[in-house]
Every structure is written in structure tokens, then in C-alpha cells.
PDB file of N, CA and C in Angstrom:
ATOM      1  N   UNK A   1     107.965  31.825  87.467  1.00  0.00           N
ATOM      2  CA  UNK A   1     108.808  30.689  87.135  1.00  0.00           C
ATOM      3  C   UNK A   1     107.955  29.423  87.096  1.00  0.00           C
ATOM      4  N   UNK A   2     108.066  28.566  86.155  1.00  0.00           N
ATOM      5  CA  UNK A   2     107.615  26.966  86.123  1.00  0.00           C
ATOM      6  C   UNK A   2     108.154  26.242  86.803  1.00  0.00           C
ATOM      7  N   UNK A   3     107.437  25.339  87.372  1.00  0.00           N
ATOM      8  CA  UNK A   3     107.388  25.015  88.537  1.00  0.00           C
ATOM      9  C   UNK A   3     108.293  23.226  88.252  1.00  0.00           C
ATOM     10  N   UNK A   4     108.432  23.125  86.906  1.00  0.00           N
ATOM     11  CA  UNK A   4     108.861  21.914  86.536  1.00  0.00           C
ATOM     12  C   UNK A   4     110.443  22.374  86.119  1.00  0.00           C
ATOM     13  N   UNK A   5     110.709  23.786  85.590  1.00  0.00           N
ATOM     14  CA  UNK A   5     112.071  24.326  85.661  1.00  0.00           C
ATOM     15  C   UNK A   5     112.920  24.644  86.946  1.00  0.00           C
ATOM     16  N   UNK A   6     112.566  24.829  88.085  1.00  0.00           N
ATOM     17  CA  UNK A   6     112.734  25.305  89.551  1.00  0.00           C
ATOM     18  C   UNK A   6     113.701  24.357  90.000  1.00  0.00           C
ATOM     19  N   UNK A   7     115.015  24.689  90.152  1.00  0.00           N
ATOM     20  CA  UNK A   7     115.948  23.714  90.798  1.00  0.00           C
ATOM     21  C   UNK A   7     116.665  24.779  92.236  1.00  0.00           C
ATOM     22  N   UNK A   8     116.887  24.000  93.340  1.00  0.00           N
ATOM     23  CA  UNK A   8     117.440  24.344  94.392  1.00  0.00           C
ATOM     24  C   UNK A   8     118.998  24.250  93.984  1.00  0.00           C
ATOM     25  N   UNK A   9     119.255  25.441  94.951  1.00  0.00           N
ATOM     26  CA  UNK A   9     120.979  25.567  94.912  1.00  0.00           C
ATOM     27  C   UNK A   9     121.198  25.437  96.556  1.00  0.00           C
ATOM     28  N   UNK A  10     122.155  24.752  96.683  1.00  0.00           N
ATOM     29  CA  UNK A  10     122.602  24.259  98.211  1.00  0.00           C
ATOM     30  C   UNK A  10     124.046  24.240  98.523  1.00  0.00           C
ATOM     31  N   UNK A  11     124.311  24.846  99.292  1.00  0.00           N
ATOM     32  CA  UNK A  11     125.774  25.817  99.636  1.00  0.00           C
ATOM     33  C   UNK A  11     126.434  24.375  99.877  1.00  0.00           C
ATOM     34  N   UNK A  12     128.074  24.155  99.756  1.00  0.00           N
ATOM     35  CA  UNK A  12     128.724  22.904  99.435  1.00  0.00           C
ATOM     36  C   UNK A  12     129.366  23.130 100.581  1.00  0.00           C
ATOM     37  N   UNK A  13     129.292  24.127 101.764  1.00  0.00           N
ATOM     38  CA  UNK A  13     130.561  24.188 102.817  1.00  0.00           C
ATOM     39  C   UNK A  13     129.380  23.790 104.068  1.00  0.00           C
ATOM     40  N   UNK A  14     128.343  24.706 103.707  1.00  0.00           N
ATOM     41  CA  UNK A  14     127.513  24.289 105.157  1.00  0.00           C
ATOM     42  C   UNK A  14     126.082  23.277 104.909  1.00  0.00           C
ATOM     43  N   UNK A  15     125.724  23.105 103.193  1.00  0.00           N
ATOM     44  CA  UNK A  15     124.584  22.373 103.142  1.00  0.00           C
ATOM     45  C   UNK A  15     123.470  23.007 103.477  1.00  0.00           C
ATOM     46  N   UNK A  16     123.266  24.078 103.469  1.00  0.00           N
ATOM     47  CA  UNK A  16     121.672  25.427 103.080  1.00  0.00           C
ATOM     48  C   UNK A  16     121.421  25.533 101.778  1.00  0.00           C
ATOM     49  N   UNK A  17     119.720  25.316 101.605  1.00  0.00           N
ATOM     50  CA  UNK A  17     119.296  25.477 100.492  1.00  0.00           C
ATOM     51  C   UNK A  17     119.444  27.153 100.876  1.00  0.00           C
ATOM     52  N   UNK A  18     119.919  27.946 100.031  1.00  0.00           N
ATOM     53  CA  UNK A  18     119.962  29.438  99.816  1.00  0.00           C
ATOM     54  C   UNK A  18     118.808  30.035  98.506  1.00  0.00           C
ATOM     55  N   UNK A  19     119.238  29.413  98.011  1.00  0.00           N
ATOM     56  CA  UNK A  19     118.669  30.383  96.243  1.00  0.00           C
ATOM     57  C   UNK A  19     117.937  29.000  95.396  1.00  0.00           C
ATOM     58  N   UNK A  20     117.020  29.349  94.382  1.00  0.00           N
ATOM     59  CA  UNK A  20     116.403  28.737  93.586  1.00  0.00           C
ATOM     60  C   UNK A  20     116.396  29.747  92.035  1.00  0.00           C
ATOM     61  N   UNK A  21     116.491  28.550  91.271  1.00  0.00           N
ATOM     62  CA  UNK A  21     117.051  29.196  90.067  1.00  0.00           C
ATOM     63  C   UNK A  21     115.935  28.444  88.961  1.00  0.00           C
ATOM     64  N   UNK A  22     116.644  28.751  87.423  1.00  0.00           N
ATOM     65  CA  UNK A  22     115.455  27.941  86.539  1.00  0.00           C
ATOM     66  C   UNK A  22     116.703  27.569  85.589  1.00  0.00           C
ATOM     67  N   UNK A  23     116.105  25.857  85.006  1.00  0.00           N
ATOM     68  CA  UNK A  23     116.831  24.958  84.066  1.00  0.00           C
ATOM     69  C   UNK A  23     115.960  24.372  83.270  1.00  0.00           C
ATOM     70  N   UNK A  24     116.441  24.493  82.292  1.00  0.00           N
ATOM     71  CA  UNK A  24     115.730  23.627  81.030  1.00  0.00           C
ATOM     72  C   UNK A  24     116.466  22.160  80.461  1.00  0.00           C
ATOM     73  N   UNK A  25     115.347  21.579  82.074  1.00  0.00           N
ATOM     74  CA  UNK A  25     116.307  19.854  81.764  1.00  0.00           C
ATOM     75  C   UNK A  25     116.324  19.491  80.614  1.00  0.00           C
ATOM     76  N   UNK A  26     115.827  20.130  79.221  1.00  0.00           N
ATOM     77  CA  UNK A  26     115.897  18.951  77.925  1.00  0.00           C
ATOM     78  C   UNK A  26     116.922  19.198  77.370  1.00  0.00           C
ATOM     79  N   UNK A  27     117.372  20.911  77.670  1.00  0.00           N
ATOM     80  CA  UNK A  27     118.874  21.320  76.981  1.00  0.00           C
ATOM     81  C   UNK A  27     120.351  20.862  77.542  1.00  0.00           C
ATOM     82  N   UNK A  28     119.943  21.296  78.980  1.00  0.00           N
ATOM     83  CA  UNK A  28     121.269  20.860  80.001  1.00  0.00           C
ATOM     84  C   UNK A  28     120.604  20.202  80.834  1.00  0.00           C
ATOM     85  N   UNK A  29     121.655  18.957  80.742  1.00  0.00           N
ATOM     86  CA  UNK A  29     121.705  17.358  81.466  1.00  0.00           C
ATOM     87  C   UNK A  29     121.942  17.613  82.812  1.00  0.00           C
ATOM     88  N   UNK A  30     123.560  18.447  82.853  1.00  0.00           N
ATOM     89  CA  UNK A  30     124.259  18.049  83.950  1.00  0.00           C
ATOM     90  C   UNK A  30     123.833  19.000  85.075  1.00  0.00           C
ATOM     91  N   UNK A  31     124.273  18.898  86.363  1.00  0.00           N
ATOM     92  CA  UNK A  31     123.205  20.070  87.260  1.00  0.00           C
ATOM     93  C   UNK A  31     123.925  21.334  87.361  1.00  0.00           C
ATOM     94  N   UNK A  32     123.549  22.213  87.500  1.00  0.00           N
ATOM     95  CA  UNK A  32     124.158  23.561  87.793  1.00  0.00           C
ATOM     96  C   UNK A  32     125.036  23.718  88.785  1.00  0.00           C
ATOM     97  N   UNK A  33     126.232  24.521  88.822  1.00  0.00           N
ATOM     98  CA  UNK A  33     127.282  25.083  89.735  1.00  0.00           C
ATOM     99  C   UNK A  33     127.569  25.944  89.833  1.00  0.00           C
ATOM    100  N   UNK A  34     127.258  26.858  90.553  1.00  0.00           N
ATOM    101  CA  UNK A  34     127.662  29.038  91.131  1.00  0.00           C
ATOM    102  C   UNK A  34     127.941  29.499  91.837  1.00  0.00           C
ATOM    103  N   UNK A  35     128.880  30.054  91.797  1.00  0.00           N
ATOM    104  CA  UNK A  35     129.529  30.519  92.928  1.00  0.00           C
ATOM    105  C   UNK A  35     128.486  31.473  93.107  1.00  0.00           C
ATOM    106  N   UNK A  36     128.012  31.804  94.441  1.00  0.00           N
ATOM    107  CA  UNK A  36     127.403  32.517  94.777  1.00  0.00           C
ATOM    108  C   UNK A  36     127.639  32.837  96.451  1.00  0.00           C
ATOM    109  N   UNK A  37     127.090  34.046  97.253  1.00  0.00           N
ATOM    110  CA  UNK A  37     126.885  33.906  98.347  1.00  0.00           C
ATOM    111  C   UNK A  37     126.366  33.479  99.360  1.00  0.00           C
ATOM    112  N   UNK A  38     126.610  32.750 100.790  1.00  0.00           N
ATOM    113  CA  UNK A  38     125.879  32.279 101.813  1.00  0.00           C
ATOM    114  C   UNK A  38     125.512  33.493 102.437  1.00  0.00           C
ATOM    115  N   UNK A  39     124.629  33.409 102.968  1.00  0.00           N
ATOM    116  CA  UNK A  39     123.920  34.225 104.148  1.00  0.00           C
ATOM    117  C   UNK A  39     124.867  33.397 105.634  1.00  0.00           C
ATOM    118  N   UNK A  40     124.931  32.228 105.597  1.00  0.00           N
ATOM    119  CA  UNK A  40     124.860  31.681 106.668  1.00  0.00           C
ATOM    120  C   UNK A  40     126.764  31.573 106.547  1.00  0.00           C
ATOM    121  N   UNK A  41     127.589  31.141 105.745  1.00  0.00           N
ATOM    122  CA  UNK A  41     128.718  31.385 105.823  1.00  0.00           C
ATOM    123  C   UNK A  41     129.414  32.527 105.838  1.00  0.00           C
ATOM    124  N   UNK A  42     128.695  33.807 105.159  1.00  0.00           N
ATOM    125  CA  UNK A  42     128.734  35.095 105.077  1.00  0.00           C
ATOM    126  C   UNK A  42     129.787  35.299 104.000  1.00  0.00           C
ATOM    127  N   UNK A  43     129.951  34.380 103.294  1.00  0.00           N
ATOM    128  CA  UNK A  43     131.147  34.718 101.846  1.00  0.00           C
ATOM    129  C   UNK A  43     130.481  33.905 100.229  1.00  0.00           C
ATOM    130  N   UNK A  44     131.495  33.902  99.738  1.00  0.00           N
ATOM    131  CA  UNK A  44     131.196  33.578  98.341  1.00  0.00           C
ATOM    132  C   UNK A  44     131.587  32.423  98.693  1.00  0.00           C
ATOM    133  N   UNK A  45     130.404  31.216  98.180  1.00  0.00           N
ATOM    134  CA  UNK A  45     131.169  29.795  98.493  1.00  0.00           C
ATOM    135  C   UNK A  45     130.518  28.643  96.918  1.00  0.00           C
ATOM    136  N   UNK A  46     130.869  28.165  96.522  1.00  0.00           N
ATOM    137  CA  UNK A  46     130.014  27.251  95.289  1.00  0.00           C
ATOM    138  C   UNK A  46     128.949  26.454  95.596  1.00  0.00           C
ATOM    139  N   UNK A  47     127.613  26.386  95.030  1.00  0.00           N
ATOM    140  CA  UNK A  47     126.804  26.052  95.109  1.00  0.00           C
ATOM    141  C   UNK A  47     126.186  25.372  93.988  1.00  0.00           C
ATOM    142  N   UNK A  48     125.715  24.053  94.543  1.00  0.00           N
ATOM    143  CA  UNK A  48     125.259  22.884  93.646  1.00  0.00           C
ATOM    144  C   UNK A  48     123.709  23.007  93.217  1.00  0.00           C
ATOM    145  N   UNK A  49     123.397  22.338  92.636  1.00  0.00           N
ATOM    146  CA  UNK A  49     122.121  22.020  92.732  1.00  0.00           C
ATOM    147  C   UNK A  49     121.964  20.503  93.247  1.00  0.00           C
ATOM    148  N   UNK A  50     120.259  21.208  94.209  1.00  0.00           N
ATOM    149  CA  UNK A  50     120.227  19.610  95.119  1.00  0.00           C
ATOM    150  C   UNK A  50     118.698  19.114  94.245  1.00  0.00           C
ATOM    151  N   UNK A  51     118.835  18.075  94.954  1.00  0.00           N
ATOM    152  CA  UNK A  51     117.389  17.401  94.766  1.00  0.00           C
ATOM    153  C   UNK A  51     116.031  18.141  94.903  1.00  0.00           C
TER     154      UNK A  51
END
């Protein structure tokens, strides 16, 4: 993965970076949102992308 595509995903209930994903800031502006799983909440919860 490129290292300039690499965006963090950060769980919206407890605030853990969990997962890292890849975006092509020139196509999509706005930041990513997935439902995905916590380790640390132990369920499916939505996840943002952070800074």
C-alpha cells in the first residue's frame, strides 16, 4: 500500500484506531465510513476515518 493513500479508521463508540484502509484523495473528497468490527467493543460498530 502507498503510503500517501493509507487512511486510519477509528471506531465512533470507543475511539480505537482498529483498521487502515486505502483512498484516492483526488477521486473521493469526503472521508470514508464502515461499518465494520471492534475488537475492543466486540460488535459491528461504524467507523470513520481519522486524521
Amino acid at each position: 500500500m502507498a503510503r500517501e493513500n493509507l487512511v486510519k479508521m477509528k471506531c465512533e463508540v470507543c475511539k480505537t484506531v482498529n483498521y487502515f484502509t486505502q483512498r484516492n484523495k483526488k477521486k473521493i473528497k469526503e472521508k470514508l465510513e464502515m461499518k465494520k468490527h471492534c475488537k475492543k467493543c466486540k460488535k459491528h460498530t461504524n467507523h470513520k476515518e481519522a486524521k
